[in-house]
PDB file of N, CA and C in Angstrom:
ATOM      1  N   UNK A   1      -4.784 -23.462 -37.089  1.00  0.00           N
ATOM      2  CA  UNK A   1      -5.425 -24.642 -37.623  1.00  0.00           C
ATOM      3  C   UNK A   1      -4.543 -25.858 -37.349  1.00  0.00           C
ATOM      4  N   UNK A   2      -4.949 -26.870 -36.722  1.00  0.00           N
ATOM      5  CA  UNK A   2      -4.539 -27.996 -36.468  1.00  0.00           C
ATOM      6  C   UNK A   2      -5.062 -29.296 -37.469  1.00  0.00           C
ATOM      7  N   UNK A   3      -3.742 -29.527 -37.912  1.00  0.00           N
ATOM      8  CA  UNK A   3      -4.040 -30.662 -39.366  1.00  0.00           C
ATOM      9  C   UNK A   3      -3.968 -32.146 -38.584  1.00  0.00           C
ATOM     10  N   UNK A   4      -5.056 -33.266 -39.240  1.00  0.00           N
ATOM     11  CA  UNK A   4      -4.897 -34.289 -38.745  1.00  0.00           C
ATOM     12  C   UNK A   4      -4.144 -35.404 -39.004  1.00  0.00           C
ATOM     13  N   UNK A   5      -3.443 -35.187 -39.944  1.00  0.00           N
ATOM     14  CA  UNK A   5      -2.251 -35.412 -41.026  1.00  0.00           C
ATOM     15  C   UNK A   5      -1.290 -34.840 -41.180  1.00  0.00           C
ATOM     16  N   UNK A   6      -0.038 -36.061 -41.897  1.00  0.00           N
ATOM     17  CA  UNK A   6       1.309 -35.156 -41.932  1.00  0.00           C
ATOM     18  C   UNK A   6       1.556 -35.862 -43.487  1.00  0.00           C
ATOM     19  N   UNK A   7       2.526 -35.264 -43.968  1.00  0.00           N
ATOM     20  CA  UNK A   7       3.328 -35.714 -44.949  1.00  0.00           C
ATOM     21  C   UNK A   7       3.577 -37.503 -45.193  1.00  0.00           C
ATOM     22  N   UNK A   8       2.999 -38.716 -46.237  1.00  0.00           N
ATOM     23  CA  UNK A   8       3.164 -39.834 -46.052  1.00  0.00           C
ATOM     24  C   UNK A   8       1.976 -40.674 -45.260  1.00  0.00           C
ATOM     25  N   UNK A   9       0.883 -39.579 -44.950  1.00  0.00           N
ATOM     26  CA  UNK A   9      -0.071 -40.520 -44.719  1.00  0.00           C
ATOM     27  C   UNK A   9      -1.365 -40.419 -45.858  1.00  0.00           C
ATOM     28  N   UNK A  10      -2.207 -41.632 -45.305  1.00  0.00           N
ATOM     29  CA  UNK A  10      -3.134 -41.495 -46.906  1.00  0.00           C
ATOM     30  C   UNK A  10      -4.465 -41.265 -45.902  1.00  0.00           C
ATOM     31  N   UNK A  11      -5.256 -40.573 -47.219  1.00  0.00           N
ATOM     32  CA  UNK A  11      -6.394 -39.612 -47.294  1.00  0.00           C
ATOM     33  C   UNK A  11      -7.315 -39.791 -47.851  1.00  0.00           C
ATOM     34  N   UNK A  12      -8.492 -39.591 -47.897  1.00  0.00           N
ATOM     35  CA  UNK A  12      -9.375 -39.488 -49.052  1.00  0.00           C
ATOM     36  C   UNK A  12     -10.253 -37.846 -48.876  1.00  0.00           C
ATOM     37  N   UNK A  13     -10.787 -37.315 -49.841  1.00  0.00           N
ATOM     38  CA  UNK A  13     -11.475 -36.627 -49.898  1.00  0.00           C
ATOM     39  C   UNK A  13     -13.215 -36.560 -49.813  1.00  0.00           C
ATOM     40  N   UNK A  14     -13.642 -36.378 -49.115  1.00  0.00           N
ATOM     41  CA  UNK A  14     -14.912 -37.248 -48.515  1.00  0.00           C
ATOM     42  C   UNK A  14     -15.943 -36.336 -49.847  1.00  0.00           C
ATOM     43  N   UNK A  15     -15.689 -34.952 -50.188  1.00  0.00           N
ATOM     44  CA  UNK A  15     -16.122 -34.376 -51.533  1.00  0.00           C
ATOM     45  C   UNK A  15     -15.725 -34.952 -52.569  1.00  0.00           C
ATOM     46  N   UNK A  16     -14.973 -35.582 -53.379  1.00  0.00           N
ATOM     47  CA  UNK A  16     -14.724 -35.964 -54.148  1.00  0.00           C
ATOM     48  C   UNK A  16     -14.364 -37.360 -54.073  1.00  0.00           C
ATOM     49  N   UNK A  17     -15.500 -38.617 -53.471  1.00  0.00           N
ATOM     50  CA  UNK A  17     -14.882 -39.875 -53.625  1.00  0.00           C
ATOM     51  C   UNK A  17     -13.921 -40.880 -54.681  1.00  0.00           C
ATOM     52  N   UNK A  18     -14.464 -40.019 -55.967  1.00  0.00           N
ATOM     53  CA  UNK A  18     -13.847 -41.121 -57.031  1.00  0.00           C
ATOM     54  C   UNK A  18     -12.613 -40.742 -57.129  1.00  0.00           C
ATOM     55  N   UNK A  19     -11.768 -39.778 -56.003  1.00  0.00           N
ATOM     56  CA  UNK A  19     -10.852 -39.706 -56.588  1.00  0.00           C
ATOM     57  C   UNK A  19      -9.481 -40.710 -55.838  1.00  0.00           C
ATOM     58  N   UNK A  20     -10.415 -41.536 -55.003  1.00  0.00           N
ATOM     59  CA  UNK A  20      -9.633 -42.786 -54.352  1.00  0.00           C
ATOM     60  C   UNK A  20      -8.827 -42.262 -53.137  1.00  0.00           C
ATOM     61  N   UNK A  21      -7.846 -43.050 -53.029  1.00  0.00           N
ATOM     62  CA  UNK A  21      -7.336 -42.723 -51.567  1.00  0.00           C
ATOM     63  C   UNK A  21      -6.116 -42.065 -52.295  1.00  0.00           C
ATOM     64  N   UNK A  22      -5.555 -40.997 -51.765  1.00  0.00           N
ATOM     65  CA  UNK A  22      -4.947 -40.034 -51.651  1.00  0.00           C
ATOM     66  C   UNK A  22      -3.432 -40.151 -50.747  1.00  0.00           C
ATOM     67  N   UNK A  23      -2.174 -39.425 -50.674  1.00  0.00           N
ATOM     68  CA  UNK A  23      -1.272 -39.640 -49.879  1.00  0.00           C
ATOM     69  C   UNK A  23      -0.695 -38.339 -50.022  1.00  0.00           C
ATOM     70  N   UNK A  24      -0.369 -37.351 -48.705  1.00  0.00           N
ATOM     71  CA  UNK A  24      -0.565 -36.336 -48.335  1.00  0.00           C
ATOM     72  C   UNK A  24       1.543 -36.224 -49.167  1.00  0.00           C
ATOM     73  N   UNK A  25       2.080 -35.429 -49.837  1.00  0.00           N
ATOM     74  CA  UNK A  25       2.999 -35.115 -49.996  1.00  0.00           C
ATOM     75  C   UNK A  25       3.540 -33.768 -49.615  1.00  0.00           C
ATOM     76  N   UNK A  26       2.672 -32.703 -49.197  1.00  0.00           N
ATOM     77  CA  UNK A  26       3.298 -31.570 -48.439  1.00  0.00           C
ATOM     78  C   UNK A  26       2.458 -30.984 -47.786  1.00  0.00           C
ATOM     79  N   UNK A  27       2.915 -30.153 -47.198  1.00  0.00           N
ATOM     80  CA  UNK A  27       1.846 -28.843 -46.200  1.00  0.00           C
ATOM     81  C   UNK A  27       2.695 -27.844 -46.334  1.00  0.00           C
ATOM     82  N   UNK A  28       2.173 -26.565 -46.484  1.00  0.00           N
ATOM     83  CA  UNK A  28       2.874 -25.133 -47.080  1.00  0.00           C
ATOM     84  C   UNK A  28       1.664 -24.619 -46.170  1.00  0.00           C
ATOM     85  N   UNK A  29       1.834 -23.998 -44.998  1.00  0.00           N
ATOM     86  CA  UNK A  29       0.791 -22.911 -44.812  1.00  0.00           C
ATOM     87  C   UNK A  29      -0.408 -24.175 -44.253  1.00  0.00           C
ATOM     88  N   UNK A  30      -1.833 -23.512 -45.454  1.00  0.00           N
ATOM     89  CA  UNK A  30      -3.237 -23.866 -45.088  1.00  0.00           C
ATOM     90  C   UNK A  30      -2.771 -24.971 -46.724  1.00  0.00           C
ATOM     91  N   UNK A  31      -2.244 -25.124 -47.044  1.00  0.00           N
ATOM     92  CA  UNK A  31      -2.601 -25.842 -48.722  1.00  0.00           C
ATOM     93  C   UNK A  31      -1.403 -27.242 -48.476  1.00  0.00           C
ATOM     94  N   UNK A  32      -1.944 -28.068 -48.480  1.00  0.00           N
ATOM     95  CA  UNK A  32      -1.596 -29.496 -48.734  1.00  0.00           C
ATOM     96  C   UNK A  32      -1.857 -29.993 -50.082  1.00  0.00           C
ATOM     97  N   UNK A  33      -0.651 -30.698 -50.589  1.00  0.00           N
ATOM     98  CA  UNK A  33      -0.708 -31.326 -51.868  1.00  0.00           C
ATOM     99  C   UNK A  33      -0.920 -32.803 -51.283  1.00  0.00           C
ATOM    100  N   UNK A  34      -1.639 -33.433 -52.140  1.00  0.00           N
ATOM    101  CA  UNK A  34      -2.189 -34.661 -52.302  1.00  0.00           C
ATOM    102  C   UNK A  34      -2.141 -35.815 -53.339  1.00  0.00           C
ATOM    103  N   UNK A  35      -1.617 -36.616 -53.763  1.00  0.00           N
ATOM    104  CA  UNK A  35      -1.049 -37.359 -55.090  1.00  0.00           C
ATOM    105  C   UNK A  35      -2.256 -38.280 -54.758  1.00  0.00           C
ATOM    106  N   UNK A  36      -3.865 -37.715 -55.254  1.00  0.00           N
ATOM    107  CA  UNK A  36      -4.813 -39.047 -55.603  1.00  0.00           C
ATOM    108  C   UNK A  36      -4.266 -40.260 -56.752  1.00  0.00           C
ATOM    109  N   UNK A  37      -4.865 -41.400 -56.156  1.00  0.00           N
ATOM    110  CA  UNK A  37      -5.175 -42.555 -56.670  1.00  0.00           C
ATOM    111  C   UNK A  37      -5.653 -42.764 -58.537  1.00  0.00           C
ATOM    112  N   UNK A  38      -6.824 -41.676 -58.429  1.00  0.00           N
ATOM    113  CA  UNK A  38      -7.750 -41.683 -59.702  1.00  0.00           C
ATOM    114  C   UNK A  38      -7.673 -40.396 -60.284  1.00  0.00           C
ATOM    115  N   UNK A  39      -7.000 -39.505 -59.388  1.00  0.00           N
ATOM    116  CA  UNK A  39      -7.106 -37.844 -60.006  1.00  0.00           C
ATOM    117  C   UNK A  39      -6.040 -37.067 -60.241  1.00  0.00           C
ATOM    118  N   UNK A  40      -4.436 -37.825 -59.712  1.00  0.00           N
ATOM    119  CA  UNK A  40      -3.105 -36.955 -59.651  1.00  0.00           C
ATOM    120  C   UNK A  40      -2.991 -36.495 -58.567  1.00  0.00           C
ATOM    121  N   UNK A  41      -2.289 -35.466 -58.550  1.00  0.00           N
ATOM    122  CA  UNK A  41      -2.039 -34.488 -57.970  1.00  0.00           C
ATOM    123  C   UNK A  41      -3.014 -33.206 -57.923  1.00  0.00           C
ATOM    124  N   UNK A  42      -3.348 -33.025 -56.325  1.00  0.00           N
ATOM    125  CA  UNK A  42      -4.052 -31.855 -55.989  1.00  0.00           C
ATOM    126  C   UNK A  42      -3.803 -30.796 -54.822  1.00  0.00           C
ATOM    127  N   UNK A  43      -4.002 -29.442 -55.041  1.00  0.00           N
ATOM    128  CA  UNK A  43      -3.364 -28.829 -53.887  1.00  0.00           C
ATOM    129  C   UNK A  43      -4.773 -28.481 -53.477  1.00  0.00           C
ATOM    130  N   UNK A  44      -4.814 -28.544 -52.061  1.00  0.00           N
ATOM    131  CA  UNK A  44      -5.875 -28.367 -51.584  1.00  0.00           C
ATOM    132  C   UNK A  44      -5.641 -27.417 -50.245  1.00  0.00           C
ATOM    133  N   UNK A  45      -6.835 -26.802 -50.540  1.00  0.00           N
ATOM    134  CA  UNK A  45      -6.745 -25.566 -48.817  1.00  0.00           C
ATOM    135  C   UNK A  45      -7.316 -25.805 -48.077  1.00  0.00           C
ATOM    136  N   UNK A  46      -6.441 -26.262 -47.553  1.00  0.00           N
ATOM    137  CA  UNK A  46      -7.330 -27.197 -45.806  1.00  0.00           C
ATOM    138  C   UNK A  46      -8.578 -26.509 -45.129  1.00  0.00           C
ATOM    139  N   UNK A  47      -8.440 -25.123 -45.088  1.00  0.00           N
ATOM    140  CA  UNK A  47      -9.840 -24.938 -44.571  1.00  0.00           C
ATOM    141  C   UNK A  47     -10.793 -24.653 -45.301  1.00  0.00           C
ATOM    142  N   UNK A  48     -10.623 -25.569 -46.507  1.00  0.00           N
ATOM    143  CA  UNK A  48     -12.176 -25.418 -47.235  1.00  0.00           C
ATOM    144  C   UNK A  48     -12.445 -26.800 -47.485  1.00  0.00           C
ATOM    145  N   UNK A  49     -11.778 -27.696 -47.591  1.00  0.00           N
ATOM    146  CA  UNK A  49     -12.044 -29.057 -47.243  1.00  0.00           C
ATOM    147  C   UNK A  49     -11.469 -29.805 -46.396  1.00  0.00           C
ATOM    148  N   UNK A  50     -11.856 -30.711 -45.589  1.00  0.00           N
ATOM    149  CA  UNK A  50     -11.723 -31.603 -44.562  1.00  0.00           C
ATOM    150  C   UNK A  50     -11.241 -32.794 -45.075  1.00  0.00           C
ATOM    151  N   UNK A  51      -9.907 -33.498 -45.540  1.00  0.00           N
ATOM    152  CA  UNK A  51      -9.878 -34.612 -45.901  1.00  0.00           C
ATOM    153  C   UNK A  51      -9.509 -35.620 -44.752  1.00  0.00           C
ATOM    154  N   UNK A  52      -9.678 -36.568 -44.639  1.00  0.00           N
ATOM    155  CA  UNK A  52     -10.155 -37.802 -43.672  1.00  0.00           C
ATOM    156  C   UNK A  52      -8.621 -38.816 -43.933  1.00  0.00           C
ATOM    157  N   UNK A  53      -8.208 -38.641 -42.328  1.00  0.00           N
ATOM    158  CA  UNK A  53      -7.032 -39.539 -43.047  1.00  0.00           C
ATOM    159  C   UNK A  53      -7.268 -40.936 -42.649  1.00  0.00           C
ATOM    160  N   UNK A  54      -6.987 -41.862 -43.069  1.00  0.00           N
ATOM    161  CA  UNK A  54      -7.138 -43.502 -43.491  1.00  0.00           C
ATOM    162  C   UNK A  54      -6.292 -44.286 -42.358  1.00  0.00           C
ATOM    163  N   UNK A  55      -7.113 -44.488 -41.127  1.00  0.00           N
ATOM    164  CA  UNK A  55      -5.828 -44.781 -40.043  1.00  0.00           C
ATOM    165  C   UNK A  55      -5.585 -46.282 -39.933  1.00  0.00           C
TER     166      UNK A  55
END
């Protein structure tokens, strides 16, 4: 799996808009943590959602 993002760039989650723009803080594997805007912190498994990075 090829990620379109690295560590320090920002994101949003195109499933969950309200949770604002996002900024990618790790990659472990398939699971990226994410420090949203409106929601905290989320670990997410890349191949079940597609988040969109903010270029």
């Amino acid at each position: 799996m090829i990620l379109d993002y690295e560590p320090g760039d920002k994101v949003t989650n195109p499933n969950n808009k309200d949770w604002g723009i996002g900024q990618v803080q790790s990659i472990i594997n398939d699971k990226v943590t994410v420090n949203f805007e409106n929601a905290g912190k989320k670990v997410i498994i890349a191949k079940n959602v597609e988040l969109k990075r903010i270029k």
